[in-house]
C-alpha atoms as a PDB file:
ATOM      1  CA  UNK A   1      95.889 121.696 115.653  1.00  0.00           C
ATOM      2  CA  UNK A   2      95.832 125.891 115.564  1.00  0.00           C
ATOM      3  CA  UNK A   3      99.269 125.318 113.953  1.00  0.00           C
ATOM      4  CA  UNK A   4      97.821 123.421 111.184  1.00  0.00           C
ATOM      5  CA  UNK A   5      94.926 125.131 110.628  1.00  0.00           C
ATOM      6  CA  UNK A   6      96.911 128.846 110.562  1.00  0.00           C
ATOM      7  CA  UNK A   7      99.049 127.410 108.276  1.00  0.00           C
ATOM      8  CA  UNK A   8      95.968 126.336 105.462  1.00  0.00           C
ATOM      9  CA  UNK A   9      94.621 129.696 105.435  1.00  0.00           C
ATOM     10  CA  UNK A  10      97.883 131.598 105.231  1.00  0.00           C
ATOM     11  CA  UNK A  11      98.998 129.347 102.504  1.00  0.00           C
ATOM     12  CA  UNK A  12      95.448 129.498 101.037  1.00  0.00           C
ATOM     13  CA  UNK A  13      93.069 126.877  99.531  1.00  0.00           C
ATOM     14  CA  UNK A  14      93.411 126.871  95.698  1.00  0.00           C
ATOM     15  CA  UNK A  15      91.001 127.296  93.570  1.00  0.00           C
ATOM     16  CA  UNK A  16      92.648 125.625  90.488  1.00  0.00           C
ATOM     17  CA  UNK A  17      91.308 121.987  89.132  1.00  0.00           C
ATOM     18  CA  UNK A  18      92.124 119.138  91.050  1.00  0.00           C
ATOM     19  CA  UNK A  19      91.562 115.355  89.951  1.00  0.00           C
ATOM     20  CA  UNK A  20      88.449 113.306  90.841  1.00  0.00           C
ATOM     21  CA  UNK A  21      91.044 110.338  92.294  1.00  0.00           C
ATOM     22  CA  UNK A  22      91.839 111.611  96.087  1.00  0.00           C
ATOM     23  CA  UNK A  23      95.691 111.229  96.647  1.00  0.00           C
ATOM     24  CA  UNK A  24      96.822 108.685  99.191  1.00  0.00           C
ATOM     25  CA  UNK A  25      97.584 111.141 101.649  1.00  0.00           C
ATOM     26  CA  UNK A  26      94.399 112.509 101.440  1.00  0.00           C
ATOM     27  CA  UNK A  27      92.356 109.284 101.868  1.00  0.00           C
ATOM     28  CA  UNK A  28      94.715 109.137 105.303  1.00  0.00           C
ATOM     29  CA  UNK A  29      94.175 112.080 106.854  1.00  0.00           C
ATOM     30  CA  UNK A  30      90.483 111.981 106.711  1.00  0.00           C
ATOM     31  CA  UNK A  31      90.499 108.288 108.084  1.00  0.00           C
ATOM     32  CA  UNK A  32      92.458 109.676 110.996  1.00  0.00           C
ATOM     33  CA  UNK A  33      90.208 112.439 111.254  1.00  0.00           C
ATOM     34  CA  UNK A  34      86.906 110.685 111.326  1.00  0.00           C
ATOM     35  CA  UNK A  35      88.667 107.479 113.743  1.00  0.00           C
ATOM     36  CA  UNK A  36      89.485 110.501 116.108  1.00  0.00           C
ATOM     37  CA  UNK A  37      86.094 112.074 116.302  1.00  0.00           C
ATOM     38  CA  UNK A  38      84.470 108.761 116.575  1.00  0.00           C
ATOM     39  CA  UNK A  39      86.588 107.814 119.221  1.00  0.00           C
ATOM     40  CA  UNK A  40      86.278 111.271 121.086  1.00  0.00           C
ATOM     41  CA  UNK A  41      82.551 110.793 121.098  1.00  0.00           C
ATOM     42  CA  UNK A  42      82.385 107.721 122.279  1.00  0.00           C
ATOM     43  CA  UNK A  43      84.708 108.704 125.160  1.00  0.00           C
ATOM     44  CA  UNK A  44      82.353 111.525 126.426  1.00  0.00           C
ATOM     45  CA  UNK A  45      79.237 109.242 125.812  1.00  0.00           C
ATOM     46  CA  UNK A  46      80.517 106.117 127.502  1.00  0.00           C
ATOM     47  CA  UNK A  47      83.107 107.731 130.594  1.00  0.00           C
ATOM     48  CA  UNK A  48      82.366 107.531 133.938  1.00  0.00           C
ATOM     49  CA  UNK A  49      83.188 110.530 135.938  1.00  0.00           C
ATOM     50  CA  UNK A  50      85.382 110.093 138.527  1.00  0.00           C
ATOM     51  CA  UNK A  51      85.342 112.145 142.095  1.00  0.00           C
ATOM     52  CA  UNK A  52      88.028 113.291 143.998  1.00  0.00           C
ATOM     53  CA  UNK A  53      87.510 113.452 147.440  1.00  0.00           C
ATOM     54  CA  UNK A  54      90.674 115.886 148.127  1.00  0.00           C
ATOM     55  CA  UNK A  55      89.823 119.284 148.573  1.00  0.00           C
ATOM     56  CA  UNK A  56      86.089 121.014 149.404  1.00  0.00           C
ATOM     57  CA  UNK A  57      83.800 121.419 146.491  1.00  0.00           C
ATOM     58  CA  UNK A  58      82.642 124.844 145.489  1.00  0.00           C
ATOM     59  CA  UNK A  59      79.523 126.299 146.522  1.00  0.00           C
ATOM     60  CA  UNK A  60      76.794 127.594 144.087  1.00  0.00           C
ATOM     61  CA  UNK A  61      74.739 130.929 144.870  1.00  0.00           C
ATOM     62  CA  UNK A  62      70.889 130.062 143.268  1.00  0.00           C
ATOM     63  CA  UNK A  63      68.729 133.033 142.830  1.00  0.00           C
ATOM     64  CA  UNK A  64      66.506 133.524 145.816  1.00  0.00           C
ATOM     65  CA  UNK A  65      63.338 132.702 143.367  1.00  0.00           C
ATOM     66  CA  UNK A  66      64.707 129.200 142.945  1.00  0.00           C
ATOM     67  CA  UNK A  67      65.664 128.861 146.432  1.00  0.00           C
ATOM     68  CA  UNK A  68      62.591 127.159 147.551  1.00  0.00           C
ATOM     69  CA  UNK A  69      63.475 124.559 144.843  1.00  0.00           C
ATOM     70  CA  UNK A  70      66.194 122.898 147.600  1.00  0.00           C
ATOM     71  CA  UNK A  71      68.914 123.970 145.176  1.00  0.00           C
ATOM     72  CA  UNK A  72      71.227 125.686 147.306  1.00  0.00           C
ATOM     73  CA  UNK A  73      73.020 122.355 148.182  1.00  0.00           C
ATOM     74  CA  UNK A  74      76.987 121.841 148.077  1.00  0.00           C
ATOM     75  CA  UNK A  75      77.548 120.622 144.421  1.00  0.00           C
ATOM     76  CA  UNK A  76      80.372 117.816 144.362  1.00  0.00           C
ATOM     77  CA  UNK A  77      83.168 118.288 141.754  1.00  0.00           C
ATOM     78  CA  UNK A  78      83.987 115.447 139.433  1.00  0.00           C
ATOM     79  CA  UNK A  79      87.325 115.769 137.155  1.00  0.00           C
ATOM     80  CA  UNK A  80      88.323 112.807 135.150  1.00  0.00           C
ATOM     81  CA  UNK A  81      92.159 113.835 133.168  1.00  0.00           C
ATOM     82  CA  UNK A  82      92.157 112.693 129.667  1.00  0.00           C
ATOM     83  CA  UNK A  83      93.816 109.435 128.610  1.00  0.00           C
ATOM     84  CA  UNK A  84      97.443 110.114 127.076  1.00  0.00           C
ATOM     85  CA  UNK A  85      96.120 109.344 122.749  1.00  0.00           C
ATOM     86  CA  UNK A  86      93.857 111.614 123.379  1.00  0.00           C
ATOM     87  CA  UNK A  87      96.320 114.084 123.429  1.00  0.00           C
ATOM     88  CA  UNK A  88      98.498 112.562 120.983  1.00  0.00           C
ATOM     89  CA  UNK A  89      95.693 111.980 118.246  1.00  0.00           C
ATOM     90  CA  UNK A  90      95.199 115.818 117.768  1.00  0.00           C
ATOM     91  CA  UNK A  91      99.015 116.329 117.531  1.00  0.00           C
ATOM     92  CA  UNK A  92      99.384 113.603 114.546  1.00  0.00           C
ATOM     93  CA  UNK A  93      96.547 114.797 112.847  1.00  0.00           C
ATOM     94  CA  UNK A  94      97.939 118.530 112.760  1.00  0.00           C
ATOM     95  CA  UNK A  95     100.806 116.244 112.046  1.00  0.00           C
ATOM     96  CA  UNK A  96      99.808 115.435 108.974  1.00  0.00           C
ATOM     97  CA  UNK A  97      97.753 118.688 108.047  1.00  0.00           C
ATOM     98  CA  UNK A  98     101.034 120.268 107.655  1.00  0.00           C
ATOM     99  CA  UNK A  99     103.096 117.824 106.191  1.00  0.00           C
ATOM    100  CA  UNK A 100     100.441 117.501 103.103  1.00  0.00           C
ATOM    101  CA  UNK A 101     100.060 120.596 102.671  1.00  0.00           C
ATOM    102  CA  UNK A 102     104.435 121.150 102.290  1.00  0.00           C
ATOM    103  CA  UNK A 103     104.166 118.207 100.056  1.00  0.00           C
ATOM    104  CA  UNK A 104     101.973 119.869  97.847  1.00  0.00           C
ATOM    105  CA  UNK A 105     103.577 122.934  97.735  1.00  0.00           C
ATOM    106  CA  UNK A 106     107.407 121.475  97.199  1.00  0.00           C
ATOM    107  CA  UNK A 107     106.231 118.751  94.945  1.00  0.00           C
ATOM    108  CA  UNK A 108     107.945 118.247  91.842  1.00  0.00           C
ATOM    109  CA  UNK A 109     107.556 115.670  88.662  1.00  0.00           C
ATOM    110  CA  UNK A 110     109.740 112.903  88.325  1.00  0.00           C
ATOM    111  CA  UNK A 111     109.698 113.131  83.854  1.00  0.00           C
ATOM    112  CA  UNK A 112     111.560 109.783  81.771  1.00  0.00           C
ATOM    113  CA  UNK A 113     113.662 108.776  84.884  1.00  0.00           C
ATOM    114  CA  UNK A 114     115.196 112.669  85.498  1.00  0.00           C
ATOM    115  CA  UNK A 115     114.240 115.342  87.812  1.00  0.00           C
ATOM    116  CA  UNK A 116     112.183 118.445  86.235  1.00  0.00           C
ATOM    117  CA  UNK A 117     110.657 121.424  87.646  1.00  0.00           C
ATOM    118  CA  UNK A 118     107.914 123.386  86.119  1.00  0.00           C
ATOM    119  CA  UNK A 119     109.304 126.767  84.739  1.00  0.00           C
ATOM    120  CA  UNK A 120     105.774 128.762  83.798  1.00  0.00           C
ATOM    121  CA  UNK A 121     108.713 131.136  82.080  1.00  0.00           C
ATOM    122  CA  UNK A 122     109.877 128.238  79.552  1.00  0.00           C
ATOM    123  CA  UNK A 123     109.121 129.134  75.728  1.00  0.00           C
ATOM    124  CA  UNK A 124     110.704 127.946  73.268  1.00  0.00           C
ATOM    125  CA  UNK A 125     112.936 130.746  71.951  1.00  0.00           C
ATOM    126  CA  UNK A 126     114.037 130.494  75.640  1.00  0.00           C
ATOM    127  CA  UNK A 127     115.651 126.874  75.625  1.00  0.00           C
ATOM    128  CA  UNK A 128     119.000 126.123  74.630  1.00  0.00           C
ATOM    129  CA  UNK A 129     119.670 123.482  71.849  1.00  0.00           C
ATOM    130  CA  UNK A 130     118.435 121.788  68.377  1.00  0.00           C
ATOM    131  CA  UNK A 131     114.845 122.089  67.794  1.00  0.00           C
ATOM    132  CA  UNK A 132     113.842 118.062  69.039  1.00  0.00           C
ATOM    133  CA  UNK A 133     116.003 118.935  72.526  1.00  0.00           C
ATOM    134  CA  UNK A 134     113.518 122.000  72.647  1.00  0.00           C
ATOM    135  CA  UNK A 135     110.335 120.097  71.958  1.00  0.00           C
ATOM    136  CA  UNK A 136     111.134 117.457  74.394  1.00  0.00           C
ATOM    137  CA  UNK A 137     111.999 119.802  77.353  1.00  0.00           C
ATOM    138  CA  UNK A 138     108.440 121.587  76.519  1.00  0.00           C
ATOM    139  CA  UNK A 139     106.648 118.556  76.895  1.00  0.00           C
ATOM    140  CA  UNK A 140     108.253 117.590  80.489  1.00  0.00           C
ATOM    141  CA  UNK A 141     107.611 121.294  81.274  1.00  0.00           C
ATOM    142  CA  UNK A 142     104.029 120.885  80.569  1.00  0.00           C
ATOM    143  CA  UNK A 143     103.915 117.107  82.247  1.00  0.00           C
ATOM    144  CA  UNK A 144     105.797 118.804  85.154  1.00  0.00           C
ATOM    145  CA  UNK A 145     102.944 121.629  84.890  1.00  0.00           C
ATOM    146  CA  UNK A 146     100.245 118.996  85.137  1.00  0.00           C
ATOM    147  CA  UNK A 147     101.226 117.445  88.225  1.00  0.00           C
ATOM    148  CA  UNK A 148     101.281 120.516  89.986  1.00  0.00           C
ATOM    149  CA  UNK A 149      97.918 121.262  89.319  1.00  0.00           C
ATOM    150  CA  UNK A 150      97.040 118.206  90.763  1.00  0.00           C
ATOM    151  CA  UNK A 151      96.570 115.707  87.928  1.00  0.00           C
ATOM    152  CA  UNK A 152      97.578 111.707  88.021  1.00  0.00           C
ATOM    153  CA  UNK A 153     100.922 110.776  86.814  1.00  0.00           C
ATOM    154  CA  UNK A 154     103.405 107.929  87.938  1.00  0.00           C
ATOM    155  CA  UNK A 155     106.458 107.535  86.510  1.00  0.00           C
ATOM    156  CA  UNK A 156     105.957 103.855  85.518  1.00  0.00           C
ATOM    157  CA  UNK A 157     103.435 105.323  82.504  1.00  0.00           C
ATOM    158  CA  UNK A 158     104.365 106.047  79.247  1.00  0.00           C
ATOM    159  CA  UNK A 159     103.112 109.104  77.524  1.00  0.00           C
ATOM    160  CA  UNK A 160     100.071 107.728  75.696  1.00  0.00           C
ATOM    161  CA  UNK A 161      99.052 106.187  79.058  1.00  0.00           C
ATOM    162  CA  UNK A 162      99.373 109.475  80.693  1.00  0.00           C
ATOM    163  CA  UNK A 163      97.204 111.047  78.306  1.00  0.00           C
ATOM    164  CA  UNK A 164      94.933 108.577  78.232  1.00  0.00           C
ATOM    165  CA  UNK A 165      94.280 108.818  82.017  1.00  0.00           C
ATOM    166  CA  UNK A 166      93.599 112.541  81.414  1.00  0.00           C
ATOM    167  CA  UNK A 167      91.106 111.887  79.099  1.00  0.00           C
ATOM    168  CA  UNK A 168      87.651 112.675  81.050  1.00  0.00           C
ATOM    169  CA  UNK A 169      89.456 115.592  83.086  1.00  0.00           C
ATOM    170  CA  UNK A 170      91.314 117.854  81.219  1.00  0.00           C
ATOM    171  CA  UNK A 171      90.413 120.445  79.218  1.00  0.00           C
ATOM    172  CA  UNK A 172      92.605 120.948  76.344  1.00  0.00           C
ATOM    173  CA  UNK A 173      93.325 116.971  75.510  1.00  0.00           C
ATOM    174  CA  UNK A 174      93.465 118.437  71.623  1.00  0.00           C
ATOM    175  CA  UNK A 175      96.754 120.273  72.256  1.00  0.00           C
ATOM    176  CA  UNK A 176      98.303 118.085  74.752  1.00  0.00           C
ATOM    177  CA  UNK A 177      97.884 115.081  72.102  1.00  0.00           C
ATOM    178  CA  UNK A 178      99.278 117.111  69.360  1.00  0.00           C
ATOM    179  CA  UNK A 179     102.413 117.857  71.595  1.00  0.00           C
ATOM    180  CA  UNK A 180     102.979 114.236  72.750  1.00  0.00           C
ATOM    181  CA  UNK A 181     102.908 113.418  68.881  1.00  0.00           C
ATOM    182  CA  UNK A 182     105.739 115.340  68.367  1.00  0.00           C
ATOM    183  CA  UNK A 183     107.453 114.971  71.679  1.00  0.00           C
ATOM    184  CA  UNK A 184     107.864 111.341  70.151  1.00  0.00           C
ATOM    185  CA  UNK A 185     108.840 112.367  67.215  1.00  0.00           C
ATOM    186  CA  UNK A 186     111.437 114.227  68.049  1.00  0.00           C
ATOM    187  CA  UNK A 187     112.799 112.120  70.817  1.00  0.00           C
ATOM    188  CA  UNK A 188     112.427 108.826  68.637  1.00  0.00           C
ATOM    189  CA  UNK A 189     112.617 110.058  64.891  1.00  0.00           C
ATOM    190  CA  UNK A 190     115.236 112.433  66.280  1.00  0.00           C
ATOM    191  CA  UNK A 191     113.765 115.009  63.126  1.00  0.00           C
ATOM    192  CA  UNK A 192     111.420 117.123  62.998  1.00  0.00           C
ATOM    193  CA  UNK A 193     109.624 119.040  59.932  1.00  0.00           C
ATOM    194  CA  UNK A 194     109.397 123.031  59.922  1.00  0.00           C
ATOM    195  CA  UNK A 195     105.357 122.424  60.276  1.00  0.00           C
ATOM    196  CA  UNK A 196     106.057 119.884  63.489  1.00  0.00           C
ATOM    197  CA  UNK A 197     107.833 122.535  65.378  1.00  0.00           C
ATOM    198  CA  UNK A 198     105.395 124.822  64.136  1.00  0.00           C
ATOM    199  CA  UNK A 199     102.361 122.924  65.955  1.00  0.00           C
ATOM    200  CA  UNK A 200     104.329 122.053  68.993  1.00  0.00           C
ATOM    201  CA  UNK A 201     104.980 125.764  70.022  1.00  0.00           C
ATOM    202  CA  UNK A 202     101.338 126.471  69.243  1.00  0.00           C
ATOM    203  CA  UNK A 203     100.163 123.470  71.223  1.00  0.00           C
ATOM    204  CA  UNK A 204     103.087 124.355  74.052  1.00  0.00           C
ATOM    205  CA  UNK A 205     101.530 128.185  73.948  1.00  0.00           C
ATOM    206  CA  UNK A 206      97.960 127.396  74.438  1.00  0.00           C
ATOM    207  CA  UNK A 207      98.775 124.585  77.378  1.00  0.00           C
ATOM    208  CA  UNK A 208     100.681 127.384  78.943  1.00  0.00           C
ATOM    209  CA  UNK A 209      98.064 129.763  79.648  1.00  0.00           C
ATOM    210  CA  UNK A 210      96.268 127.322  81.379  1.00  0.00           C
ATOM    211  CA  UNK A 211      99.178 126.104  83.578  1.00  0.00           C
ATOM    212  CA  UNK A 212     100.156 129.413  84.212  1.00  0.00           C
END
């Protein structure tokens, strides 16, 4: 458990935007958590303690002014060893502290069926090809961008739904709709005006500094 706690606070809690919807892995680990402290309470509330008759118990020195209170009696020793998941449930819980938290940090977007990683570096000027290849890779870049910062995606959606589902939690909708517009444009219509590229850099800039 000290394993998975040091490794939080050296990784560090961000303070960036997450969504309202809690992430499956999330919703586990705090059922674990709770099941294991409602299980460790009960435990000390309902155990019997057990005593060992092996070995003498310890004696207790009172203070004299509480001598005459017959407490400088033998005091018996009780010792009851843990059950086995007891020690166990701590170990999957830290388990699973760090495994989340790697997730996070190595996760990745899974954009139209291909692999893409989010390059905060990316501008247009810096991508190789026509002017629709460009546009296209900027929107993955900023869908890759998203999911890093913690917003929903699945890979079943297609780009209207995935804007729609951002809808009530992200900021700048205006630009993000503007560059899915185009994104379809050029990957569909397969041209694109001088204005259309024009917006989409705009649109690409100003989602930028807020994935950055």
């Amino acid at each position: 458990m000290s394993i998975a706690l040091r490794f939080l606070f050296e990784t560090g809690i961000s303070g960036e935007r997450l969504p309202r919807k809690k992430s499956k892995w999330r919703n586990v680990a705090e059922f674990i958590t709770l099941f294991a402290l409602v299980v460790a309470v009960y435990l000390i509330l309902t155990a019997k303690p057990r005593y060992l008759p092996r070995g003498e118990a310890p004696l207790i020195r009172y203070p004299k002014w509480i001598m005459s209170f017959g407490l400088n009696q033998t005091v018996m020793v009780y010792y009851k060893p843990l059950p086995l998941y007891m020690y166990v449930i701590p170990l999957l819980i830290a388990a699973l502290i760090v495994l989340t938290a790697v997730k996070r940090r190595r996760k990745h977007a899974v954009v139209m069926g291909e692999l893409h990683r989010f390059n905060p570096q990316m501008t247009f000027d810096t991508i190789e090809g026509t002017p629709e290849e460009r546009i296209i890779k900027m929107y993955k870049n900023v869908v890759a961008g998203l999911v890093l910062k913690g917003y929903p995606y699945q890979k079943s959606w297609t780009h209207w739904e995935h804007e729609e589902k951002l809808r009530n939690i992200f900021e700048d909708l205006e630009d993000l709709h503007a560059l899915t517009r185009i994104f379809e444009k050029a990957k569909y219509a397969k041209k694109l005006s001088g204005e259309d590229i024009d917006i989409a850099k705009k649109s690409y800039d100003n989602l930028m500094k807020f994935l950055r």
